[in-house]
Each structure stands twice: as structure tokens, then as C-alpha cells.
C-alpha atoms as a PDB file:
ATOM      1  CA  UNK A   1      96.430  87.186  98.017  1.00  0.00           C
ATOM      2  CA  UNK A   2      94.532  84.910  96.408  1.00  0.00           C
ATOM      3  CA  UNK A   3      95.441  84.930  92.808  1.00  0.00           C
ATOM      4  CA  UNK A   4      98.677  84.701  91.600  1.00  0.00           C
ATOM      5  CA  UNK A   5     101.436  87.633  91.414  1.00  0.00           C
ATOM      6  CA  UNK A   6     100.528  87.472  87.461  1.00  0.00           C
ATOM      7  CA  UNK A   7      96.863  87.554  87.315  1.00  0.00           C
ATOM      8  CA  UNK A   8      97.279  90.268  89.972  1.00  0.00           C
ATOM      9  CA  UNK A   9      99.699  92.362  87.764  1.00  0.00           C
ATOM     10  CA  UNK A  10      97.319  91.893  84.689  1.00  0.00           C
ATOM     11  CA  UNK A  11      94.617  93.993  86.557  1.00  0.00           C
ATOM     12  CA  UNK A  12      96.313  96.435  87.294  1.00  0.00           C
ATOM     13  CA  UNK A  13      95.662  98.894  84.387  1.00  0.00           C
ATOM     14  CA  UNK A  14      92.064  98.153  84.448  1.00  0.00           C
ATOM     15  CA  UNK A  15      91.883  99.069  87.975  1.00  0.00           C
ATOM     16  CA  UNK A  16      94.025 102.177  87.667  1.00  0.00           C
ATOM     17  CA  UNK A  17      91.767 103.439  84.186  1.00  0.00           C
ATOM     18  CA  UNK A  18      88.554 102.698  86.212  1.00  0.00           C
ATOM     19  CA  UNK A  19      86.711 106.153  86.556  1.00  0.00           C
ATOM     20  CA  UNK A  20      85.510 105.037  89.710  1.00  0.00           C
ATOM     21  CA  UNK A  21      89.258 105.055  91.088  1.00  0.00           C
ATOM     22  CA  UNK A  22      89.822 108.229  89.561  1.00  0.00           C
ATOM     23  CA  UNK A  23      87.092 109.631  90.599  1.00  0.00           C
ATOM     24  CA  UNK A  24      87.415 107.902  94.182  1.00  0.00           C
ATOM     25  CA  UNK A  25      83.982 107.026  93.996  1.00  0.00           C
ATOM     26  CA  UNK A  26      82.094 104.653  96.350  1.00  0.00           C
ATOM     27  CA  UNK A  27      84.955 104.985  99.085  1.00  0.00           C
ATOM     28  CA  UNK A  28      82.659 106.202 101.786  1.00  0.00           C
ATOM     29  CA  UNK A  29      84.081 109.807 101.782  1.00  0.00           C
ATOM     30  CA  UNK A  30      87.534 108.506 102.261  1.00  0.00           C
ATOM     31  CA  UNK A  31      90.611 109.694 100.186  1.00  0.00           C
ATOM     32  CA  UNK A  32      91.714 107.064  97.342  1.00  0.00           C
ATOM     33  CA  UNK A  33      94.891 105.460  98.671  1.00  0.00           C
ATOM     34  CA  UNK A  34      95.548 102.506  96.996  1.00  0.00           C
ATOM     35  CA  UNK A  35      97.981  99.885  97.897  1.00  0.00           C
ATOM     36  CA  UNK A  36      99.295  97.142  95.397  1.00  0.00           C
ATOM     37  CA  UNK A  37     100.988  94.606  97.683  1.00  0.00           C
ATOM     38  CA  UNK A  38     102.883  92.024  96.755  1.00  0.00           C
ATOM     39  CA  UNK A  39     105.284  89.284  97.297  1.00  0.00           C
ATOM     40  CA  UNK A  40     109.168  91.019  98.177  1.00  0.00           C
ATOM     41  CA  UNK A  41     110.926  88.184  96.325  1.00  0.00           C
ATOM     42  CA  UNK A  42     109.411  89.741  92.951  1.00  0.00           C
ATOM     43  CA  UNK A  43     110.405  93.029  93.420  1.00  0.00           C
ATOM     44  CA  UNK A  44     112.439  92.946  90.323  1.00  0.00           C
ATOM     45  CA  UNK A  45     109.578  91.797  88.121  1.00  0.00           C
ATOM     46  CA  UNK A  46     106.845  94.381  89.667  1.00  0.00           C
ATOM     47  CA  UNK A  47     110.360  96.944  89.330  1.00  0.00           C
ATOM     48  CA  UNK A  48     110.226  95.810  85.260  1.00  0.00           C
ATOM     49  CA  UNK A  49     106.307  96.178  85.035  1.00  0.00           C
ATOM     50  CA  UNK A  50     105.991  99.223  86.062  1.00  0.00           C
ATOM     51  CA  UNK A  51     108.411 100.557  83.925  1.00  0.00           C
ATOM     52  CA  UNK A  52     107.663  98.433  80.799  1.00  0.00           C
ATOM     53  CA  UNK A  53     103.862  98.212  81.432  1.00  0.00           C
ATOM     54  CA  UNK A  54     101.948 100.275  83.674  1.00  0.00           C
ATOM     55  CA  UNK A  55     103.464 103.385  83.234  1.00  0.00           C
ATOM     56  CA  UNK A  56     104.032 103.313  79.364  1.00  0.00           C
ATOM     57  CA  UNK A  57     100.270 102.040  78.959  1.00  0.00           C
ATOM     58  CA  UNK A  58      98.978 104.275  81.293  1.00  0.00           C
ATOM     59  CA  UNK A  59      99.934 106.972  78.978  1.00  0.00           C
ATOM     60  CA  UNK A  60      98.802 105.212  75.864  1.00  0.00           C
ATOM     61  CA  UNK A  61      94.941 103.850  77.186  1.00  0.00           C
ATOM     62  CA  UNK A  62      94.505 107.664  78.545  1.00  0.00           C
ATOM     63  CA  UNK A  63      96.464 109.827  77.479  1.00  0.00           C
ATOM     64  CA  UNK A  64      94.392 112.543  79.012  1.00  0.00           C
ATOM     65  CA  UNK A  65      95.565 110.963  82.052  1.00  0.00           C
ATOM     66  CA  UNK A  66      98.431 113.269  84.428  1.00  0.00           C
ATOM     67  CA  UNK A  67     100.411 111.426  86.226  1.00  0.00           C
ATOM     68  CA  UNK A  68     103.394 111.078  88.269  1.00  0.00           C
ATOM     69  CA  UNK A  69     105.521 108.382  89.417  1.00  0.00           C
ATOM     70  CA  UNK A  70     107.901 108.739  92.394  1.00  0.00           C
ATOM     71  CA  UNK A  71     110.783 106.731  93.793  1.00  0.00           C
ATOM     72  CA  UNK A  72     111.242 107.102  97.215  1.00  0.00           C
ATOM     73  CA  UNK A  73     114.475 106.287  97.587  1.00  0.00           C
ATOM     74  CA  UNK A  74     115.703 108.734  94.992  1.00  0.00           C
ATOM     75  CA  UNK A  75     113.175 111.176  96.742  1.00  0.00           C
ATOM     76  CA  UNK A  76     115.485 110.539  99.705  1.00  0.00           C
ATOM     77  CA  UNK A  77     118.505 110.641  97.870  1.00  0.00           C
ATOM     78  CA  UNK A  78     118.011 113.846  95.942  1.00  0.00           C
ATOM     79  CA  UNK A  79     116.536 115.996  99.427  1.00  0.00           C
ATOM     80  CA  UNK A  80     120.354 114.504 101.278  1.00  0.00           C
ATOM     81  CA  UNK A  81     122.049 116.025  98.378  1.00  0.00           C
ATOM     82  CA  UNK A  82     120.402 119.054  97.771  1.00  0.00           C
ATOM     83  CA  UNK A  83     121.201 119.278 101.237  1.00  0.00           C
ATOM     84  CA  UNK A  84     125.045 118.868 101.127  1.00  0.00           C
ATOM     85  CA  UNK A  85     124.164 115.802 103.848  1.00  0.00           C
ATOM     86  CA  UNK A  86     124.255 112.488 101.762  1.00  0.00           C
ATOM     87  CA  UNK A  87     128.200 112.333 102.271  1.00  0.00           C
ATOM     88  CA  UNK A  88     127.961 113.243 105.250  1.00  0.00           C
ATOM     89  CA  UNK A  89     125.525 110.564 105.903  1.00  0.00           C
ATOM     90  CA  UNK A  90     128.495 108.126 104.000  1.00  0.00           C
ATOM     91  CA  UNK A  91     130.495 109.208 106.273  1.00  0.00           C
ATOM     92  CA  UNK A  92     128.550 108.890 109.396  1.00  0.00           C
ATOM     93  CA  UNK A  93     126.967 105.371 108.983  1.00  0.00           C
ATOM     94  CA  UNK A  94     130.878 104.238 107.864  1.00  0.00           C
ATOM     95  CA  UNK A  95     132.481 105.704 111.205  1.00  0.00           C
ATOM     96  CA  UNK A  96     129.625 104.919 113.453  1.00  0.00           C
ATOM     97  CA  UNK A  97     126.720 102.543 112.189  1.00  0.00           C
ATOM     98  CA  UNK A  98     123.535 102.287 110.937  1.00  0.00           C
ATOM     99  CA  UNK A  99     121.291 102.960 113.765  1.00  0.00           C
ATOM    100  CA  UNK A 100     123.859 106.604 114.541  1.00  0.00           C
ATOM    101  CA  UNK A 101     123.071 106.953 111.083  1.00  0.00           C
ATOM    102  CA  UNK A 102     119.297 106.530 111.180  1.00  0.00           C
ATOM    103  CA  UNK A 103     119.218 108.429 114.463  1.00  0.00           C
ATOM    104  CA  UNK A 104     120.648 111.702 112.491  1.00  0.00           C
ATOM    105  CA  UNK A 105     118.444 111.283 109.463  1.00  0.00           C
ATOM    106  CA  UNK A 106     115.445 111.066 111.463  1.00  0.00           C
ATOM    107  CA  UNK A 107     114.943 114.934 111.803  1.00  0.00           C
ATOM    108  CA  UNK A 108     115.298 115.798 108.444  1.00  0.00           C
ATOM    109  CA  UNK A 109     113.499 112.996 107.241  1.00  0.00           C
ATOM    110  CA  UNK A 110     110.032 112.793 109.092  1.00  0.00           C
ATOM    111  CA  UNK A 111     107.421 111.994 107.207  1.00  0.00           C
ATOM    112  CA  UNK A 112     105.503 114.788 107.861  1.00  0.00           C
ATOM    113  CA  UNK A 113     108.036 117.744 106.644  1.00  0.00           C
ATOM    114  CA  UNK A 114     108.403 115.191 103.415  1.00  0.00           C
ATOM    115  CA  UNK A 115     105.081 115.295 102.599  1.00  0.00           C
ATOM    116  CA  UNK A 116     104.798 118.600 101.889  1.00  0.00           C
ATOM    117  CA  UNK A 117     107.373 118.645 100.116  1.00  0.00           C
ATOM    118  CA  UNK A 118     107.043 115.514  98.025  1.00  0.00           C
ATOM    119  CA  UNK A 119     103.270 117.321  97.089  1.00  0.00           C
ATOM    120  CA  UNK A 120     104.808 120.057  96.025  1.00  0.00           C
ATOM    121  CA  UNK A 121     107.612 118.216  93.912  1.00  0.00           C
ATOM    122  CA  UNK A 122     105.042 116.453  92.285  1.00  0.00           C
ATOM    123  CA  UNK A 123     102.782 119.559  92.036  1.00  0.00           C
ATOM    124  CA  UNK A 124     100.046 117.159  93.274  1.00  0.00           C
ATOM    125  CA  UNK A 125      97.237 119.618  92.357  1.00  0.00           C
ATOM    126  CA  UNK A 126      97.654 119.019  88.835  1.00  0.00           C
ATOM    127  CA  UNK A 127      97.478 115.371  88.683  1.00  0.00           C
ATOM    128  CA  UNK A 128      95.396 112.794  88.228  1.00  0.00           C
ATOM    129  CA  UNK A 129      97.211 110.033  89.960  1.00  0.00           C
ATOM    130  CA  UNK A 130     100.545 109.205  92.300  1.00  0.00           C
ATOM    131  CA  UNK A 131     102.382 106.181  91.847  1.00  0.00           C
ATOM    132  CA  UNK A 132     104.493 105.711  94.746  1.00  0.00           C
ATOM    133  CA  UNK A 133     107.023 102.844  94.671  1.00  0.00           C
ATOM    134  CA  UNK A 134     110.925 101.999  96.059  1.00  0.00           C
ATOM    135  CA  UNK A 135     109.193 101.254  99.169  1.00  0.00           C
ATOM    136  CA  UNK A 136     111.586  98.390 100.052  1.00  0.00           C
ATOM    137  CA  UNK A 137     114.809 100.471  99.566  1.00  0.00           C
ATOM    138  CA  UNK A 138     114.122 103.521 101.471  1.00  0.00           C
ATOM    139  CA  UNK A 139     112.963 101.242 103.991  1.00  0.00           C
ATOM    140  CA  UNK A 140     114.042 101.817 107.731  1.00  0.00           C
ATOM    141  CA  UNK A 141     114.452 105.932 106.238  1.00  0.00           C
ATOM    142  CA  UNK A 142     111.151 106.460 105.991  1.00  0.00           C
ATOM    143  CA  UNK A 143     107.806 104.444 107.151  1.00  0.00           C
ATOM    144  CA  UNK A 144     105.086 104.074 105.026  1.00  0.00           C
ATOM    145  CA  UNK A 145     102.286 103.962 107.433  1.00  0.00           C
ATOM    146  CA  UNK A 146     103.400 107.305 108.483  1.00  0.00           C
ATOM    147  CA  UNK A 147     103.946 108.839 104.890  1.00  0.00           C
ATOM    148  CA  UNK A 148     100.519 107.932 104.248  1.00  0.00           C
ATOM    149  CA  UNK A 149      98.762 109.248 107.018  1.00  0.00           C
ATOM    150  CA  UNK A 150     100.941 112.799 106.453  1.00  0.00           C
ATOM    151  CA  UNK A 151      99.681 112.722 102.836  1.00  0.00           C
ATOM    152  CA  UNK A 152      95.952 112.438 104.016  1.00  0.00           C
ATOM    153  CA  UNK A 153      95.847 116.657 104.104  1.00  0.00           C
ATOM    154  CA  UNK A 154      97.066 117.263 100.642  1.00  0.00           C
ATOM    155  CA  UNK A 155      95.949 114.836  98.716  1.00  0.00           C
ATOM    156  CA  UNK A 156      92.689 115.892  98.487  1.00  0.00           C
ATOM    157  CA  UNK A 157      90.736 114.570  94.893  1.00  0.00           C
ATOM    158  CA  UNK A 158      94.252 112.809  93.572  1.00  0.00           C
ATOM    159  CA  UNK A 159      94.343 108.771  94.187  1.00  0.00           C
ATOM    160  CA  UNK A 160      97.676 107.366  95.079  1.00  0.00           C
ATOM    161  CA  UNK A 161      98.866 103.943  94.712  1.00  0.00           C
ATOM    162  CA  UNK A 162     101.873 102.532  96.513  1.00  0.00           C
ATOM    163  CA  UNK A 163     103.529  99.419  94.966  1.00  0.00           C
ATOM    164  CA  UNK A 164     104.362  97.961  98.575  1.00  0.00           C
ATOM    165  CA  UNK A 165     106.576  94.438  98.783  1.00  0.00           C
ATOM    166  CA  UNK A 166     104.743  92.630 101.834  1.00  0.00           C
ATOM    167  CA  UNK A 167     101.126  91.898 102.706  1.00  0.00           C
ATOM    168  CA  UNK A 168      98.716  94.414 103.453  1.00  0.00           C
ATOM    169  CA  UNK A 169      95.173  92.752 104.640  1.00  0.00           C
ATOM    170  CA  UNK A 170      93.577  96.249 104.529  1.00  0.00           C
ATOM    171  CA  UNK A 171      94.059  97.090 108.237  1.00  0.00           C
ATOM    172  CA  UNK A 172      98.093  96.560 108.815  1.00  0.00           C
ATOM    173  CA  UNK A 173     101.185  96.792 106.201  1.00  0.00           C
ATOM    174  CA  UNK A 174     103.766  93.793 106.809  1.00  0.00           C
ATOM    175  CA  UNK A 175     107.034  94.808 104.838  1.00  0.00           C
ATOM    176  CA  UNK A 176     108.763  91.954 103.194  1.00  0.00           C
ATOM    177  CA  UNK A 177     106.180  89.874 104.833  1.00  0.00           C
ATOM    178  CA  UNK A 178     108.609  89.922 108.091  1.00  0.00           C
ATOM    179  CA  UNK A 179     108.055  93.755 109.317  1.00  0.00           C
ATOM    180  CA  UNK A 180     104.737  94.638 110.891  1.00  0.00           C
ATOM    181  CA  UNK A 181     104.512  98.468 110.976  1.00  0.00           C
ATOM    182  CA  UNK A 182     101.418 100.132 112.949  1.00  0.00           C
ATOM    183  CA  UNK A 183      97.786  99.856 111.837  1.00  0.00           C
ATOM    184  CA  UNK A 184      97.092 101.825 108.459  1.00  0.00           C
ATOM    185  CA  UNK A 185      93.571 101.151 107.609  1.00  0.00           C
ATOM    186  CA  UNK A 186      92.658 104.230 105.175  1.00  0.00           C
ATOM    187  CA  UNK A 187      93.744 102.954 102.190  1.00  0.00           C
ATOM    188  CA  UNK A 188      92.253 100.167  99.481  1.00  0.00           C
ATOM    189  CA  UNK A 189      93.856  96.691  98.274  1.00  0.00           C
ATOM    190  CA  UNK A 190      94.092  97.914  94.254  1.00  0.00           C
ATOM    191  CA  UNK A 191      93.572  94.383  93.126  1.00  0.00           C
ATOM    192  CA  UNK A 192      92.411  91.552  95.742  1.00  0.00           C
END
């Protein structure tokens, strides 16, 4: 990154208004998959400006524009309970630890059955743009790289951006900086 977190954040809406990214023009016939990365220590100010700023503006500068923003924590949160599993899942992380925990989850929460299903929460089809973000916190639920590349199929026309709090250098996603997950090279740096 070789601006700072601000100047970054202050291109944002430009890049996200562009026609070219809603149109995901001049990506060499590849789906628009943006990723914002940025430093993990200011998740609470990228948290605040996408609330305040980019979401609130968004609507304002286009208001043609359809868009959805989703958290995937809560995503996470509200499939457990619709379930009748998330105090269950209380209950089994309490009794017998995280990784017993993460080893019962990981059935029902592979990232390809969820991205069906987060499509058709979102109704995709009808948007104009996905905003992804809570990366950090549903973090070891649910990988990223692997959310993605499920998402490829149904996508189709709609651009997503991921707020992600790490480094991505456009051919591997390092979470907090620390965790290296696999090689994800199909998606864009939003702003450089």
C-alpha cells in the first residue's frame, strides 16, 4: 500500500461510481471482484466509513445505483439461528473448545453451500454491486479465498468488493497481515 489508509479511503467512492467497475470493463473477461485491503488495526475506522460514508454516499452520488451490503458474521450468525444451532454451538465450544467447535461448524458452513445461499439472500440478480465486509470476525468460520472462488458461478455481471483487514498483493490474501490463506488471484486491488 503505498498511500496512506486515508488517501486510500478517499478513493473509494470514485472507484466504486466508475462505470468501468460497474460495468467490469477492461478486466480481460474476468468477473469484477474487488478487494479493498487494509491495515487490521483500523478496522474500526474502515467499520465507521462504511457506514457513515460509502454506503450513505453511494446512495446519494447514484441513486440509480442497487446495492447490497453484507456482514458476514451476522450472515453466519443468522443461518446458526435459523438453524436452532448457534446455542448449541455456545454450548459446544464452552464444554469442549474452539477447534471441536470449528470441526462441527465446518459442514454446515462450507463456503460453497453459503454461496448459494448468500446470492440468493441478497437476490444478487438484481443488483448492481456487493459489499462484503466483517471479514475479520467471521474469521476461522469461513475463508475468504474460498467464498470467493464459490461466488465465481453466480455472480455473473454484479462486481463485489470485500473490505478485507490484511494485505492482498493481487495474487495471495494475508489476514491481519499474520494469516496467509491460499493463492486467490481473480480479483482486483479497488484502490492501489
Amino acid at each position: 500500500m503505498t498511500k496512506n489508509f486515508e488517501e486510500r479511503l478517499n478513493q473509494i467512492l470514485t472507484r466504486l461510481t466508475s462505470p468501468e467497475l460497474l460495468k467490469n470493463q477492461g478486466l480481460g473477461n474476468e468477473i469484477g471482484f474487488w478487494i479493498f485491503d487494509y491495515p487490521a488495526e483500523r478496522e474500526l475506522e474502515m467499520r465507521a466509513f462504511r457506514k457513515d460514508v460509502i454506503e450513505p454516499n453511494l446512495a446519494r452520488m447514484k441513486p440509480e445505483l442497487r446495492f447490497a451490503s453484507v456482514n458476514l458474521f451476522d450472515f453466519v450468525i443468522e443461518l446458526l439461528e435459523e438453524r436452532g444451532l448457534l446455542e448449541k454451538a455456545f454450548a459446544k465450544q464452552r464444554d469442549f473448545g474452539d477447534e471441536a467447535l470449528l470441526a462441527s461448524l465446518r459442514p454446515i458452513l462450507k463456503e460453497d453451500k453459503l454461496a448459494p445461499r448468500l446470492v440468493e439472500k441478497t437476490r444478487v440478480e438484481e443488483l448492481d454491486l456487493l459489499i462484503l465486509h466483517g471479514v475479520g470476525a467471521v474469521y476461522p468460520l469461513l475463508r475468504t479465498h474460498t467464498l470467493l472462488s464459490a461466488l465465481h458461478p453466480y455472480m455473473r455481471e454484479t462486481p463485489l468488493l470485500m473490505l478485507y483487514p490484511g494485505i492482498y498483493d493481487g495474487m495471495k490474501l494475508k489476514l491481519f497481515n499474520q494469516l496467509t490463506d491460499d493463492n486467490y488471484y481473480r480479483a482486483f486491488s479497488l484502490v492501489s
